[in-house]
C-alpha atoms as a PDB file:
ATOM      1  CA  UNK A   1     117.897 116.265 117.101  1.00  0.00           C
ATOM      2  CA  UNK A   2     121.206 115.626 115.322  1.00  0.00           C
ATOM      3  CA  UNK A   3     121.532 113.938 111.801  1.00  0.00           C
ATOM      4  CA  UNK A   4     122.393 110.442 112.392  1.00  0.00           C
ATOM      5  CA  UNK A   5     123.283 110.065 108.535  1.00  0.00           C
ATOM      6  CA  UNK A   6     126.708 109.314 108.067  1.00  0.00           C
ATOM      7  CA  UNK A   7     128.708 112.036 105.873  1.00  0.00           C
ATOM      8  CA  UNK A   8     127.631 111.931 102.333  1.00  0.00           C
ATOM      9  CA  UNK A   9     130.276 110.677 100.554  1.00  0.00           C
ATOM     10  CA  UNK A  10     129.040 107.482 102.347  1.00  0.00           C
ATOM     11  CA  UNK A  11     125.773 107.543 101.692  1.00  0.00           C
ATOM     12  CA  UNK A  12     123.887 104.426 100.402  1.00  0.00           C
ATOM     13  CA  UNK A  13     121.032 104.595  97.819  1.00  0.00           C
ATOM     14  CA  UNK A  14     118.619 103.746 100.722  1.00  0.00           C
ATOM     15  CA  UNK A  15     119.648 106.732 102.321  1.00  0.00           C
ATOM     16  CA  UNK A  16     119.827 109.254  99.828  1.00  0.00           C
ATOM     17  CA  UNK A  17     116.127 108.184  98.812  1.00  0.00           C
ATOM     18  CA  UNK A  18     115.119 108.170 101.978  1.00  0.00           C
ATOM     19  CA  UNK A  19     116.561 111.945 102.689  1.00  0.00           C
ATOM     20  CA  UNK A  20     116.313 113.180  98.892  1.00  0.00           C
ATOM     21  CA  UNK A  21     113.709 111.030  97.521  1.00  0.00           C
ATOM     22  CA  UNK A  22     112.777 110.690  94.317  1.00  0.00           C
ATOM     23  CA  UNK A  23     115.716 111.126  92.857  1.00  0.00           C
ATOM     24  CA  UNK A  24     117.337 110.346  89.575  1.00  0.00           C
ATOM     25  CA  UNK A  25     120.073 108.566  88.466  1.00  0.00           C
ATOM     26  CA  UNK A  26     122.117 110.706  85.678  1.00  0.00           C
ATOM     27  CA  UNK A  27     123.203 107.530  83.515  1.00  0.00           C
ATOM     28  CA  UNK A  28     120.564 105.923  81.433  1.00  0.00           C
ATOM     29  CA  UNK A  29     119.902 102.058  82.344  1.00  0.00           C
ATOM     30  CA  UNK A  30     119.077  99.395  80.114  1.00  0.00           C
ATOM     31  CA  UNK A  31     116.263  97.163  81.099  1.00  0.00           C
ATOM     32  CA  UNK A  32     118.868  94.549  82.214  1.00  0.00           C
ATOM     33  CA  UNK A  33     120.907  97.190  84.519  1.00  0.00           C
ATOM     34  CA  UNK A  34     117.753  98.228  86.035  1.00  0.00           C
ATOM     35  CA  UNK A  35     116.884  94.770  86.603  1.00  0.00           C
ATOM     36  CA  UNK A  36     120.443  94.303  88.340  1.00  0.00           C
ATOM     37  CA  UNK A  37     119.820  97.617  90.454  1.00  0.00           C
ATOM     38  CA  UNK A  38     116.625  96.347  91.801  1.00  0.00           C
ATOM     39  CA  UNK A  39     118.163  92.987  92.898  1.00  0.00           C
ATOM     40  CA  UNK A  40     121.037  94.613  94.394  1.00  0.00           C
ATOM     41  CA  UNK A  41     118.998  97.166  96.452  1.00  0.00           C
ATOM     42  CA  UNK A  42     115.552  95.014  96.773  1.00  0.00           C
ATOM     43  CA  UNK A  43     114.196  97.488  99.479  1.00  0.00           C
ATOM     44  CA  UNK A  44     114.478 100.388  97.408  1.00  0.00           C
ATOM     45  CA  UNK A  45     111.568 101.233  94.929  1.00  0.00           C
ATOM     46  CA  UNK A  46     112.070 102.982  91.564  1.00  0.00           C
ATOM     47  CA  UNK A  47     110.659 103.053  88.210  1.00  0.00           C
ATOM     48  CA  UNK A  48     112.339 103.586  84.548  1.00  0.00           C
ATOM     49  CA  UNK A  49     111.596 105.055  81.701  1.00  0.00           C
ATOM     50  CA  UNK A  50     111.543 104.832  78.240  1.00  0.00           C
ATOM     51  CA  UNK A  51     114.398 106.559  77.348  1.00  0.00           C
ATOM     52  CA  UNK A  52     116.455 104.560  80.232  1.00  0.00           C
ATOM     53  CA  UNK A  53     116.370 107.174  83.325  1.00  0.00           C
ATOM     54  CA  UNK A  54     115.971 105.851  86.485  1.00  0.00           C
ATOM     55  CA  UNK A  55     113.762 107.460  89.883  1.00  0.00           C
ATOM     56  CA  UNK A  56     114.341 106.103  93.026  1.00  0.00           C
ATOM     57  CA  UNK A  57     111.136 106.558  94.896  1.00  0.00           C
ATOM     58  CA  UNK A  58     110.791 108.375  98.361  1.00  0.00           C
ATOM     59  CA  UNK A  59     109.923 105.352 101.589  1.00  0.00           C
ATOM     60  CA  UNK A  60     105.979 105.153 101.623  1.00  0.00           C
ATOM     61  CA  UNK A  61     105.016 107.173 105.032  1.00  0.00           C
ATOM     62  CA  UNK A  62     101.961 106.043 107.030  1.00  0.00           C
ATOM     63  CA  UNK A  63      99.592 107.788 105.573  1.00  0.00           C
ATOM     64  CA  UNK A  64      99.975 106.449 101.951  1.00  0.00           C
ATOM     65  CA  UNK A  65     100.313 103.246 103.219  1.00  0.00           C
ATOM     66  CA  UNK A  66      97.049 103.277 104.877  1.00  0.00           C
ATOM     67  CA  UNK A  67      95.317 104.472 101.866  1.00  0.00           C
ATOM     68  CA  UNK A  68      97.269 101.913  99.308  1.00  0.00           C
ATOM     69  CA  UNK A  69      96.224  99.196 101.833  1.00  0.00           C
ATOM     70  CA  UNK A  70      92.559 100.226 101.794  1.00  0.00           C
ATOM     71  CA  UNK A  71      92.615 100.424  98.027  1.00  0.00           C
ATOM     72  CA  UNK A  72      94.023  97.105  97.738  1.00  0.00           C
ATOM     73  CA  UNK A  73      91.760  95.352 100.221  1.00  0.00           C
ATOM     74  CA  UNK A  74      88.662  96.654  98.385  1.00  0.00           C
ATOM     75  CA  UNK A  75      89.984  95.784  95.138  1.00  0.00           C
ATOM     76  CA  UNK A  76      90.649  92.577  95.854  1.00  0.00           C
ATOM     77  CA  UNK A  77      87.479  92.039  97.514  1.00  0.00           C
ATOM     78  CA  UNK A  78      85.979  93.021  94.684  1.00  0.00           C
ATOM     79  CA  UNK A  79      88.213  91.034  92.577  1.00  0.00           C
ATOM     80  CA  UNK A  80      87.108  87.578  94.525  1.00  0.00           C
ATOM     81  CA  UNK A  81      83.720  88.085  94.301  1.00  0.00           C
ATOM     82  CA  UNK A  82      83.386  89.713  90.616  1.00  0.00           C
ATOM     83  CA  UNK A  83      86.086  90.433  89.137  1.00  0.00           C
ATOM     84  CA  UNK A  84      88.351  86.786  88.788  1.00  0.00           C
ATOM     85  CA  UNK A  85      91.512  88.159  87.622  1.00  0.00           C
ATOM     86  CA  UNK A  86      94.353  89.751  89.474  1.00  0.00           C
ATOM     87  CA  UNK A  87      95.226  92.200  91.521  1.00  0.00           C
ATOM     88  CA  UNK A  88      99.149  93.834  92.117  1.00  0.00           C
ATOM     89  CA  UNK A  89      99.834  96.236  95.282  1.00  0.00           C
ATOM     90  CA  UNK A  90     101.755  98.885  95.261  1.00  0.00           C
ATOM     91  CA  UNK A  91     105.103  96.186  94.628  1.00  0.00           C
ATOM     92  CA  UNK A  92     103.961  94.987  91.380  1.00  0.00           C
ATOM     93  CA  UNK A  93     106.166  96.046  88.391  1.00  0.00           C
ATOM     94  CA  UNK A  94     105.122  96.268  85.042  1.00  0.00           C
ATOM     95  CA  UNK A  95     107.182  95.897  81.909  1.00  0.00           C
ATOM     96  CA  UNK A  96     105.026  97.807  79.551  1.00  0.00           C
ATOM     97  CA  UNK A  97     105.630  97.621  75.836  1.00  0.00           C
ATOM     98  CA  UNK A  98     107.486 100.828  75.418  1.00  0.00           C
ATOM     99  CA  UNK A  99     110.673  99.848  77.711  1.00  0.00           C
ATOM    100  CA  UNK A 100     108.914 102.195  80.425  1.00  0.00           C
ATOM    101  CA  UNK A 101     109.086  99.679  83.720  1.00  0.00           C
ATOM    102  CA  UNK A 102     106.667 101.287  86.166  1.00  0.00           C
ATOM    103  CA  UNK A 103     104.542 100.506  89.903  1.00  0.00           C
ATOM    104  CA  UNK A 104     101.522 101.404  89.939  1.00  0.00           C
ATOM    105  CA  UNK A 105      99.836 102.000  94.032  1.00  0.00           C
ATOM    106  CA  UNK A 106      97.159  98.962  93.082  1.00  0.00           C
ATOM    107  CA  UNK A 107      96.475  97.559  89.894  1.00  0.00           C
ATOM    108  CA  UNK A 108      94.134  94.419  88.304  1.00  0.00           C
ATOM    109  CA  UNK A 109      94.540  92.584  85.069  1.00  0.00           C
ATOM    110  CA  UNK A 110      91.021  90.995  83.611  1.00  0.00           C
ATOM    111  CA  UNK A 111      90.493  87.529  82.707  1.00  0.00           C
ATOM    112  CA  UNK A 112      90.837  88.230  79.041  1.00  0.00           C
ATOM    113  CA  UNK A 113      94.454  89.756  79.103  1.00  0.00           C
ATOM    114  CA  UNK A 114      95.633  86.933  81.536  1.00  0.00           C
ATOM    115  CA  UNK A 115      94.535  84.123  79.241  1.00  0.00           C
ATOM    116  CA  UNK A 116      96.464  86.142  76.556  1.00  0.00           C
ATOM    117  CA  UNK A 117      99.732  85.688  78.310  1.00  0.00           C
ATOM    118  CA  UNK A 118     102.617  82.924  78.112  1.00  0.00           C
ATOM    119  CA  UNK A 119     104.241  84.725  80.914  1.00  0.00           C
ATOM    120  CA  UNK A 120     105.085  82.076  83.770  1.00  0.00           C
ATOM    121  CA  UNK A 121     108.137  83.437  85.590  1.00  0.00           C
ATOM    122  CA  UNK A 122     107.269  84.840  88.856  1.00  0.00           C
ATOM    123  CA  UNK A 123     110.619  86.221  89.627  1.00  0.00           C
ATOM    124  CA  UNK A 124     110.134  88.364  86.462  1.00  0.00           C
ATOM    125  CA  UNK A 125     108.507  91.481  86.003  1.00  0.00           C
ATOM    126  CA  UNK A 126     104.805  91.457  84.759  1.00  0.00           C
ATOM    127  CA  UNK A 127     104.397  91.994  81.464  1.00  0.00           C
ATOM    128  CA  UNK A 128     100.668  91.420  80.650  1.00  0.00           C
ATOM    129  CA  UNK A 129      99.326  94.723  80.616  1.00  0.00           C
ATOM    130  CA  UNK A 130      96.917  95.510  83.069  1.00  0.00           C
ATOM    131  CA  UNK A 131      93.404  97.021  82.809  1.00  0.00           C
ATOM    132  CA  UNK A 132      93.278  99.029  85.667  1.00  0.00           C
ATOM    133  CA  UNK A 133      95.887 100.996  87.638  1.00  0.00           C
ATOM    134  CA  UNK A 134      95.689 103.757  90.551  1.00  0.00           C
ATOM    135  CA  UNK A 135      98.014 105.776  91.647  1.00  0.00           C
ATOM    136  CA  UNK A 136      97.480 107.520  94.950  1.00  0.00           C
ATOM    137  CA  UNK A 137      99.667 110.930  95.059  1.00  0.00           C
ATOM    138  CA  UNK A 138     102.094 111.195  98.153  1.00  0.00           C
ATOM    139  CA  UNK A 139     103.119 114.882  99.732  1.00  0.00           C
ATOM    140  CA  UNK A 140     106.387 114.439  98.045  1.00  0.00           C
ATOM    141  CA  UNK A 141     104.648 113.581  94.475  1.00  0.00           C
ATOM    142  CA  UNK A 142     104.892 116.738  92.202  1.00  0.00           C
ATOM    143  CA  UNK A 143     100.829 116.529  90.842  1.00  0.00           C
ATOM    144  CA  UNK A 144     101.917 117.457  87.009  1.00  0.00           C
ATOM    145  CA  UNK A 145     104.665 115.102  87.000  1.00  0.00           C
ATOM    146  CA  UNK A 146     101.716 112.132  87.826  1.00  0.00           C
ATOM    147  CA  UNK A 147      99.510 113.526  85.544  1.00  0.00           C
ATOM    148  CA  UNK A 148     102.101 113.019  82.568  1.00  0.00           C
ATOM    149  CA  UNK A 149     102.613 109.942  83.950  1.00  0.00           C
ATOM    150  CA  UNK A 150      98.976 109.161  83.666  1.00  0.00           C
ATOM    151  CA  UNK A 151      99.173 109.778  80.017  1.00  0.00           C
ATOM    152  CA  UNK A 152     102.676 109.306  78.546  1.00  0.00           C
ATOM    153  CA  UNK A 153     102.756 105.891  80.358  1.00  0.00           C
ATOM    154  CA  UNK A 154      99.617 104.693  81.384  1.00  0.00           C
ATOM    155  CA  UNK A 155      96.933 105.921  78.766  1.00  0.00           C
ATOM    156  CA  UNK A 156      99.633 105.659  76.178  1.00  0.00           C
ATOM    157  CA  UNK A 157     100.484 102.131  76.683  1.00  0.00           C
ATOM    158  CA  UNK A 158      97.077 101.015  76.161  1.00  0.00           C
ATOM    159  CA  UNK A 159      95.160 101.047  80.357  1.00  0.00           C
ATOM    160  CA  UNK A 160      91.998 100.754  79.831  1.00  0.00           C
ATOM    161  CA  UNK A 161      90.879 102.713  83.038  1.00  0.00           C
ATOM    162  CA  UNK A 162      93.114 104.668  84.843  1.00  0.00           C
ATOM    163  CA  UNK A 163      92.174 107.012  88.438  1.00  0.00           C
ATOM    164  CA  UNK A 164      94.737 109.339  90.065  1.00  0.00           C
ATOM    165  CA  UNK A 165      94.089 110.491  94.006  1.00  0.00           C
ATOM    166  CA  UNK A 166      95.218 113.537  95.129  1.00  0.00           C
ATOM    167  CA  UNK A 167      94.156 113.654  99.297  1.00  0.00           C
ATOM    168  CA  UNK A 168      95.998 116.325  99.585  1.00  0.00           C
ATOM    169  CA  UNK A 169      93.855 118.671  97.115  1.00  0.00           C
ATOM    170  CA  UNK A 170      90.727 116.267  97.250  1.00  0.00           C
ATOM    171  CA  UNK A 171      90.614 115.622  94.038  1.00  0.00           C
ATOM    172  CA  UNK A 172      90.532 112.416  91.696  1.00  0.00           C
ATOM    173  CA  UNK A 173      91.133 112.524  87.729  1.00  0.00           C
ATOM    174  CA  UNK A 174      89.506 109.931  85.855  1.00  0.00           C
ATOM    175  CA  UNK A 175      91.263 108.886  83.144  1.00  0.00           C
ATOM    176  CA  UNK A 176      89.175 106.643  79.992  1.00  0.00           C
ATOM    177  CA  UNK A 177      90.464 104.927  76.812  1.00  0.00           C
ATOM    178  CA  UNK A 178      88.430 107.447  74.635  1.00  0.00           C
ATOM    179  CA  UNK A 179      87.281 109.775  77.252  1.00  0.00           C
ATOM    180  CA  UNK A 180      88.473 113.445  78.233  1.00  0.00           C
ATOM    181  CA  UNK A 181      89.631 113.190  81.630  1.00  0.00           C
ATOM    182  CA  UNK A 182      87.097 113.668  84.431  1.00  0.00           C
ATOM    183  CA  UNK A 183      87.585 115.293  87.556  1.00  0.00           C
ATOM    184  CA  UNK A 184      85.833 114.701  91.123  1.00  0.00           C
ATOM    185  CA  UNK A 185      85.866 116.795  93.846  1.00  0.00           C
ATOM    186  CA  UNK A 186      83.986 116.757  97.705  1.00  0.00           C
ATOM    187  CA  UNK A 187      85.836 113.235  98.755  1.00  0.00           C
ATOM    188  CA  UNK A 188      83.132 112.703 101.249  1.00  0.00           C
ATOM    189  CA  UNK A 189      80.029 112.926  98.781  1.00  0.00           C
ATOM    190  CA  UNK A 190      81.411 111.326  95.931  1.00  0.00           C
ATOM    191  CA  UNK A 191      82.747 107.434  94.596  1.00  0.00           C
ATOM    192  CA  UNK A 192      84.662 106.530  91.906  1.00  0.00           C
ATOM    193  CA  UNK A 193      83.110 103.987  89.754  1.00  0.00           C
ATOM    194  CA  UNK A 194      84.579 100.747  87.941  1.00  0.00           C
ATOM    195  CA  UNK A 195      82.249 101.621  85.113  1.00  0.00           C
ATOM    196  CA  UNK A 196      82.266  98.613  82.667  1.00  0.00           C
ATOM    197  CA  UNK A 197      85.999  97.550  83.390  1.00  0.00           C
ATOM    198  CA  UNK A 198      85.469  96.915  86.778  1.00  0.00           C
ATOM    199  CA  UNK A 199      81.364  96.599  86.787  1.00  0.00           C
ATOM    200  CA  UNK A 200      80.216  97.297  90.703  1.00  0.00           C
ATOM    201  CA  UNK A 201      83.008  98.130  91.940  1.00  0.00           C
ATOM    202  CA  UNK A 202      83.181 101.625  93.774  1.00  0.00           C
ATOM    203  CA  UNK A 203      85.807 103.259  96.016  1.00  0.00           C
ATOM    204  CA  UNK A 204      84.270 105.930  98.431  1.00  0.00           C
ATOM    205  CA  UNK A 205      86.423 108.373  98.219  1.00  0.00           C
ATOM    206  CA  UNK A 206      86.305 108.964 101.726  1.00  0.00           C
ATOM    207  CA  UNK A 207      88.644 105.561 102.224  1.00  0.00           C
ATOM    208  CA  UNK A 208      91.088 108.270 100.550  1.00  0.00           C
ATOM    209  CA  UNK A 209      90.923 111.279 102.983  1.00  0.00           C
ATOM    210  CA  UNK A 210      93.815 112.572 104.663  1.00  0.00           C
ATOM    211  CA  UNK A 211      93.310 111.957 109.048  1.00  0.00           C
ATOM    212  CA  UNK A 212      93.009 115.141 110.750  1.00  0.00           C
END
């Protein structure tokens, strides 16, 4: 099948992310210049961090979509019938308080935090830290690099609750404000639990398994 890219001196971001993805950009972004990137490519996901460098993240292929959507679905089913805050797909950006800017696959912010918040723009990005957050690794997701993201950015900014899926391996890491990190193995026996920041909520870890 021949490449119907166009030579790569012509390449647009959307390409080269969608061929090379994740990438990074070399030049460290302020907050404002990533802001301007995202608005001028708004079909293009990619995170920042701290220190200003910029990855533009690989197109989500079927099956992590299917999964994300399952996660969400259940989450916010959950969320409507105990939980009462809110919950952010895989889209929602967070602004977290040390300059990293970062998407989370699902995430859900209690009551408590919200009525913390003066944030009321809803072209902005979210500020109000969440609670919860998954992330759901893809094939193209180096595992270590998501586990340091797990704790340089989400345990270290103050998530109360944090999982990461692996389908690929089978395994999820638990990760708990003031708890070593748990593992679970054997998707099809085994949950994850909401424990008291999400109380009754469960994801069957089955919902996560890779089709045949």
């Amino acid at each position: 099948m021949p490449n119907t890219l166009p030579e790569q001196n012509a390449w647009t971001l959307e390409e080269l992310a969608a061929q090379y993805g994740p990438i990074e950009i070399q030049r460290p972004l302020s907050t404002q210049e990533f802001t301007q990137l995202t608005e001028r490519y708004p079909n293009l996901s990619m995170e920042r961090e701290p220190n200003g460098t910029v990855t533009l993240m690989s197109p989500v292929k079927k099956g992590s979509s299917r999964r994300e959507s399952r996660l969400a679905f259940l989450l916010c089913l959950w969320n409507e019938n105990a939980g009462h805050g809110e919950v952010y797909s895989a889209n929602g950006t967070y602004l977290l308080p040390d300059g990293a800017i970062k998407m989370p696959d699902a995430s859900w912010i209690s009551p408590e935090r919200l009525a913390e918040t003066t944030e009321d723009d809803d072209e902005a990005f979210i500020q109000t830290l969440p609670d919860f957050v998954v992330e759901i690794r893809s094939k193209s997701d180096p595992l270590k690099k998501l586990q340091q993201k797990m704790t340089d950015t989400w345990m270290a900014n103050g998530i109360r609750l944090a999982w990461l899926i692996d389908p690929y391996e089978e395994k999820a890491y638990v990760y708990k404000q003031g708890h070593d990190v748990r593992v679970v193995s054997d998707f099809v026996a085994n949950a994850l639990s909401g424990d008291d920041v999400l109380p009754g909520f469960e994801l069957p870890l089955v919902e996560m398994m890779r089709k045949p």
